[in-house]
Structures are given as structure tokens and as C-alpha cells.
C-alpha atoms as a PDB file:
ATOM      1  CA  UNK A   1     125.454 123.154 -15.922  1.00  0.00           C
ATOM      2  CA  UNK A   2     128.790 123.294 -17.583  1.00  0.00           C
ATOM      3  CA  UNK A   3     128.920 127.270 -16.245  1.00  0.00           C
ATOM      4  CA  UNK A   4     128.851 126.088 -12.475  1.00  0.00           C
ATOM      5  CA  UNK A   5     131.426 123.153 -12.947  1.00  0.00           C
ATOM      6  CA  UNK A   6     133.689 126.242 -13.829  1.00  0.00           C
ATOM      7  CA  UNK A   7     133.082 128.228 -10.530  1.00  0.00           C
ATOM      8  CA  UNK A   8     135.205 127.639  -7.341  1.00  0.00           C
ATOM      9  CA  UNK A   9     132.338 128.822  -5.242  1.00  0.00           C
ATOM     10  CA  UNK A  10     129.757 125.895  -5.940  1.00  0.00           C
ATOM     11  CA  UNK A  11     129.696 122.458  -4.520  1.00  0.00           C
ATOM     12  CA  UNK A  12     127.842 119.735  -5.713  1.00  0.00           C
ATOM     13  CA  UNK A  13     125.705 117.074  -3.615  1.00  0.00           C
ATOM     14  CA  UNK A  14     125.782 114.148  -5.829  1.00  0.00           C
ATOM     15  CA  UNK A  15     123.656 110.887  -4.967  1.00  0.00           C
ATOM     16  CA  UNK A  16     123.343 108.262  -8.033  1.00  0.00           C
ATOM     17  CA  UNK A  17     120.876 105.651  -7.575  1.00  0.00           C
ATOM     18  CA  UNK A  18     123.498 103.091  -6.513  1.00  0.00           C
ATOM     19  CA  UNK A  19     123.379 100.561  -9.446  1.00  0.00           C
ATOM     20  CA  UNK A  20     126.999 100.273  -9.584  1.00  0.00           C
ATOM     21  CA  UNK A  21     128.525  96.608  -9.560  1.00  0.00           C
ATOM     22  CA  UNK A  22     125.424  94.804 -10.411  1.00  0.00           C
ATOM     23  CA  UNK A  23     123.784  96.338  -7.409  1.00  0.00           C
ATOM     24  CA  UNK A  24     119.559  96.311  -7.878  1.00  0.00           C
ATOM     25  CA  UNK A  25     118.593  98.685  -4.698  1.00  0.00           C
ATOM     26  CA  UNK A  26     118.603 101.545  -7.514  1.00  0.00           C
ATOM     27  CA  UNK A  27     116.686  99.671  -9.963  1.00  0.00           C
ATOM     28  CA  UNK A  28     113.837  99.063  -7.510  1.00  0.00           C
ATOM     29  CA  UNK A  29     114.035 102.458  -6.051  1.00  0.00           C
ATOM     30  CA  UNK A  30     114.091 105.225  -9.363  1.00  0.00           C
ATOM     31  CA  UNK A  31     112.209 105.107 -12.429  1.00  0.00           C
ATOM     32  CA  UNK A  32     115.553 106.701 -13.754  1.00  0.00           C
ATOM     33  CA  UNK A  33     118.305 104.283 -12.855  1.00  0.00           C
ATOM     34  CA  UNK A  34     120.246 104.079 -15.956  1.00  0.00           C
ATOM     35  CA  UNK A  35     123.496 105.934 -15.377  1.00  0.00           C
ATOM     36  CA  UNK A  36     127.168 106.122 -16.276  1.00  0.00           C
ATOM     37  CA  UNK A  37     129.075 105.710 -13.253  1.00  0.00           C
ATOM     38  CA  UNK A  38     132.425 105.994 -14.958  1.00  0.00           C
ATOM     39  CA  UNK A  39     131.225 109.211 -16.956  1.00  0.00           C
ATOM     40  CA  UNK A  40     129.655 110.631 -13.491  1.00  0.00           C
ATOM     41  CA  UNK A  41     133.150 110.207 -11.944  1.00  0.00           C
ATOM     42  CA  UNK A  42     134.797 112.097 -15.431  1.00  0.00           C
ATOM     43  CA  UNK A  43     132.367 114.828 -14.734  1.00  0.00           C
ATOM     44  CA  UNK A  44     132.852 115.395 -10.979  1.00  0.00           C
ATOM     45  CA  UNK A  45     136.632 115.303 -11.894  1.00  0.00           C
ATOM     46  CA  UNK A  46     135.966 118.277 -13.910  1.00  0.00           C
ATOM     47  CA  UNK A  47     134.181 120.178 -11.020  1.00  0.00           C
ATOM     48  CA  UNK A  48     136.756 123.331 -10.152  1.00  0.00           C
ATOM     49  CA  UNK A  49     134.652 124.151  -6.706  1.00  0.00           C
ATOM     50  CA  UNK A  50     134.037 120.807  -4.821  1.00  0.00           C
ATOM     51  CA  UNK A  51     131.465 117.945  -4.401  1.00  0.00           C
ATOM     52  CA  UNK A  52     130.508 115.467  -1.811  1.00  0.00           C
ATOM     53  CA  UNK A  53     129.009 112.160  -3.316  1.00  0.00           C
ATOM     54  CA  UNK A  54     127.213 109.114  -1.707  1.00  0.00           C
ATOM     55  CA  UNK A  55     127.606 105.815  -3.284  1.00  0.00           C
ATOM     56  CA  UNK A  56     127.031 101.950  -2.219  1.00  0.00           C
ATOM     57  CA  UNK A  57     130.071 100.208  -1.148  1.00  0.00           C
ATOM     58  CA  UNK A  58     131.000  98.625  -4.133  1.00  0.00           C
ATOM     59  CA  UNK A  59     134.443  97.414  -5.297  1.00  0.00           C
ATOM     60  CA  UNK A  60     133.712  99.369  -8.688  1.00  0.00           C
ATOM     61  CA  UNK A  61     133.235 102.715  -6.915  1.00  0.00           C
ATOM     62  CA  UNK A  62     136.069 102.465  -4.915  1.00  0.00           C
ATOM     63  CA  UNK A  63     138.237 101.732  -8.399  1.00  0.00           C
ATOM     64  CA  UNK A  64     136.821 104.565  -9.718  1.00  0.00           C
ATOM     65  CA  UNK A  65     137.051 106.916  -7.320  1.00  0.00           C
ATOM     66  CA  UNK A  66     140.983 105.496  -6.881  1.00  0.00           C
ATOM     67  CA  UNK A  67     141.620 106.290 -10.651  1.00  0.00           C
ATOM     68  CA  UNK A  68     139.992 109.970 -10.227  1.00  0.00           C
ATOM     69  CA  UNK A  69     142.202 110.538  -7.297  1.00  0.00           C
ATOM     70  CA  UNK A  70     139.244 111.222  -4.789  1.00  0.00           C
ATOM     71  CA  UNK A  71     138.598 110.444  -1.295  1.00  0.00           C
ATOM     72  CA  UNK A  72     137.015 108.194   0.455  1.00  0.00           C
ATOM     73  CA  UNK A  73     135.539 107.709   3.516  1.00  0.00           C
ATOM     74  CA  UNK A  74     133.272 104.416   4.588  1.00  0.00           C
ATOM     75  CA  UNK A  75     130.309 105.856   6.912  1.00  0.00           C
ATOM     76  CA  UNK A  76     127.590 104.018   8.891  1.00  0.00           C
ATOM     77  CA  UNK A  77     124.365 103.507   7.980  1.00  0.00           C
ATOM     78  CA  UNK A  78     120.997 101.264   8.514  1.00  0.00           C
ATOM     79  CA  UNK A  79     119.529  99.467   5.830  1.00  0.00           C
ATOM     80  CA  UNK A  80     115.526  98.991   6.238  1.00  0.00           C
ATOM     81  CA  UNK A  81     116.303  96.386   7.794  1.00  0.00           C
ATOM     82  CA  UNK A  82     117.584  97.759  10.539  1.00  0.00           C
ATOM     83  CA  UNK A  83     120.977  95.807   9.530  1.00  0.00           C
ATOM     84  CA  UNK A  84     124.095  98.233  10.155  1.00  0.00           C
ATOM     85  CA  UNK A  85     126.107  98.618   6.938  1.00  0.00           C
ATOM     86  CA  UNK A  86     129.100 100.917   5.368  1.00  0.00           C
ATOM     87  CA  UNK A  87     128.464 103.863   2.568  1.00  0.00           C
ATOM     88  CA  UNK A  88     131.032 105.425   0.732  1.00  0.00           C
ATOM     89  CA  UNK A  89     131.319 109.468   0.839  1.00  0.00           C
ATOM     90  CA  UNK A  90     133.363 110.453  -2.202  1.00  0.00           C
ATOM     91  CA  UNK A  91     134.655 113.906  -3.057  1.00  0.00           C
ATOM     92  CA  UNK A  92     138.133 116.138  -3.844  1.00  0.00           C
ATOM     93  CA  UNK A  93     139.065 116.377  -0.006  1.00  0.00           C
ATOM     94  CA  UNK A  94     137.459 114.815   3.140  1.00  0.00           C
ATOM     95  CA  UNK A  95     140.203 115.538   5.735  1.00  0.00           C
ATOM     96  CA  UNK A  96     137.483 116.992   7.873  1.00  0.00           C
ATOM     97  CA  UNK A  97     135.793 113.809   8.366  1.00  0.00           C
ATOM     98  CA  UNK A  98     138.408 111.478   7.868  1.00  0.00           C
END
């Protein structure tokens, strides 16, 4: 993998079970929930093309995302509840949805 974070003509589509700040949804969901949100964020920072990430809107993402100088952009969703929420798209630029 480490050859393709090199390449400026790859983009990643990154979307971690969202387990972040205490959430559960990603426990539930994946038998492989266990991550390292902060070490996910190091790793996309080392990405040379670009990356577009989904996360939960969490408090803790946003912080991270802040201190790895990425974007954000709150989008609307449905839960399965049918209950209109906000998700967080994440990458290097996202002036063309902003």
C-alpha cells in the first residue's frame, strides 16, 4: 500500500466503521471495528494523490481532521430510522462540494 500513498494519480475512498467518540453503530455493524482513528488520519495525511473519507459526526473527528488540516463538509443523510442526520466528508480539498 505504501507504493500508492506515493502516487499523485490515486485517490482513496476511505469509510471506517464509525466508532469514533464512544460511538457503538460500528461495533454492532463489523466484526472488525477496532481501529485507530488518529493513526488513520496520520496515514491519509501522508496520501500525495487525494482521498475522500466518510465519518460520523463526532466532535473527535472534526478535531482530528482540524489538526491534519483537512476539509470538511457536513452532508445529509437518513439513519434506519428514517431520522434525517449530518455525516462528515473529509479529504485534502472539497471546494467542489463545499
Amino acid at each position: 500500500m505504501e507504493k500508492y500513498l506515493e502516487r499523485n494519480d490515486v485517490v482513496f475512498f476511505i469509510d471506517p466503521p464509525y466508532t469514533a467518540g464512544g460511538k457503538k453503530a460500528g461495533r454492532r455493524l463489523y466484526n472488525h471495528f477496532e481501529l485507530d482513528h488518529e493513526k488513520l488520519f496520520e496515514l491519509c495525511s501522508m496520501i500525495k494523490g487525494d482521498f475522500l473519507m466518510t465519518y460520523d459526526n463526532a466532535e473527535e473527528v472534526k478535531a482530528m481532521a482540524e489538526k491534519h488540516n483537512f476539509d470538511i463538509c457536513l452532508i445529509p443523510m437518513k439513519n434506519t430510522h428514517h431520522a434525517e442526520m449530518k455525516e462528515l466528508v473529509i479529504g485534502k480539498d472539497l471546494s467542489s462540494i463545499n
